[in-house]
Protein backbone atom coordinates (compact mmCIF):
# COMPACT_ATOMS: atom_id res chain seq x y z
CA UNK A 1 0.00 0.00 0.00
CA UNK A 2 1.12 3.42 -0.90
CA UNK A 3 -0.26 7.03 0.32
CA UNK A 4 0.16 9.96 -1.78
CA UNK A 5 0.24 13.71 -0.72
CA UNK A 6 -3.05 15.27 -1.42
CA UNK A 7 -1.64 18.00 -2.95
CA UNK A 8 -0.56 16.51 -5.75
CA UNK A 9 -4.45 15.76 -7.05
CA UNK A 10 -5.38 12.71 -8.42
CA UNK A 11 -3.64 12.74 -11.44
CA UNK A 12 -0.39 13.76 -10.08
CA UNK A 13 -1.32 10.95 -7.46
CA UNK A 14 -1.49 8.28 -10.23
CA UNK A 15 1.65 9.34 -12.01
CA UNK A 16 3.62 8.84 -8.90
CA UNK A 17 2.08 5.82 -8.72
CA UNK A 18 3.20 4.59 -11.55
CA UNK A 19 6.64 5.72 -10.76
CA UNK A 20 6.63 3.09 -7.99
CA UNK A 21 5.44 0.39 -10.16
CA UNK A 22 8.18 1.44 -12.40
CA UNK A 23 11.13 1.19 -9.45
CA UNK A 24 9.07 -2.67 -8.45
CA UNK A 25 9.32 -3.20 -12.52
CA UNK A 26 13.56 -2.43 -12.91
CA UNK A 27 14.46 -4.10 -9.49
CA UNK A 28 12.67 -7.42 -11.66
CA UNK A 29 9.72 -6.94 -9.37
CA UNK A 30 6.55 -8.12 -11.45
CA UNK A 31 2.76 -6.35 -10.69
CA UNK A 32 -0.35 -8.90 -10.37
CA UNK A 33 -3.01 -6.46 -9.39
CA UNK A 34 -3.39 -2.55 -9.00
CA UNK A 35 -6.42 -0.78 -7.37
CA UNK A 36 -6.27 2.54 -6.86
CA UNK A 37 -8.67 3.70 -4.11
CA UNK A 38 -8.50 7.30 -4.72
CA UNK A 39 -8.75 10.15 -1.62
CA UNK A 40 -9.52 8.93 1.91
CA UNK A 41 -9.07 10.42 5.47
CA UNK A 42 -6.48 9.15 7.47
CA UNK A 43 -7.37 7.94 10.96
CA UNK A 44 -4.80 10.46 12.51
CA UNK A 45 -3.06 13.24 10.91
CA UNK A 46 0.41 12.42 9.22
CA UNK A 47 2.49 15.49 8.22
CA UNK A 48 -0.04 18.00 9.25
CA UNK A 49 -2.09 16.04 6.83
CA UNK A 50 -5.45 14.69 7.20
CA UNK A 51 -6.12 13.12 4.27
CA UNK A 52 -4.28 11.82 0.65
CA UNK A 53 -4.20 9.27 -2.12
CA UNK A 54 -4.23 5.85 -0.97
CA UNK A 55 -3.56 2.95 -4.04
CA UNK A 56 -3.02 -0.69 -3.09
CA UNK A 57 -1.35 -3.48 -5.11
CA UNK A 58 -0.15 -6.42 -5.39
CA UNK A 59 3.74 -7.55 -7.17
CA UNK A 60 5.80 -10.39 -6.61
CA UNK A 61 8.99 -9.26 -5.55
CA UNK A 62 12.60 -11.12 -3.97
CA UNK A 63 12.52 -10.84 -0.74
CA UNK A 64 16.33 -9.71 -0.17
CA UNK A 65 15.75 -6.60 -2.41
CA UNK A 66 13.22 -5.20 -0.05
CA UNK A 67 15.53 -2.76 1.79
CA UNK A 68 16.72 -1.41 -1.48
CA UNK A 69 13.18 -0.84 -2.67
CA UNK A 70 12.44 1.21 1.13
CA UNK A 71 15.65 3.15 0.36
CA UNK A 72 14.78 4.31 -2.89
CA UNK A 73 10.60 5.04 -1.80
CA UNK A 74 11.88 7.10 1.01
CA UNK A 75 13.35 9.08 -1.95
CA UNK A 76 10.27 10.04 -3.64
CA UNK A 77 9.06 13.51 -2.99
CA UNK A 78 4.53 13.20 -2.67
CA UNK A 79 5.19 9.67 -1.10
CA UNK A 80 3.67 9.64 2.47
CA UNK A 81 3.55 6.57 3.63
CA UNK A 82 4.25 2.73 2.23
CA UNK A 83 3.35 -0.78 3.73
CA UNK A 84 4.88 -4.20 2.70
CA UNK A 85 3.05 -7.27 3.79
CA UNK A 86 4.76 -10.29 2.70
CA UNK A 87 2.64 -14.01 1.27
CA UNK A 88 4.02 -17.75 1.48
């Protein structure tokens, strides 16, 4: 799961979007599913924000390259927050 600043709009919101899927795609990371859920409200405020984009998907990915993948998110200026969960 990603969250997107809400000042970037929703377009602005998708292209940085697909700027993430495009870091998963050249680290050999491979998308299965994508759904964008658009603006929500955040259950608490997060950089004097109280609400933003929120897009969830789904990509296979190796495990051992997940700290490169956080270092190079953490790069990306709009990006507010990110969650991995990991399947068997």
């Amino acid at each position: 799961m990603t969250i997107y600043k809400n000042d970037l709009g929703e377009e602005g919101a998708k292209n940085l979007s697909s700027k993430v899927k495009e870091i998963v795609e050249s680290m050999e990371g491979k998308e299965v599913q994508d759904d964008f859920w658009g603006r929500r409200k955040f259950a608490y405020e997060m950089d004097h924000a109280v609400e933003g984009f929120y897009d969830v998907f789904t990509f296979e990915f190796e495990s051992s390259k997940v700290s490169k993948l956080k270092e190079k998110l953490n790069l990306l200026n709009g990006l507010v927050r990110y969650l991995f969960t990991a399947q068997k």
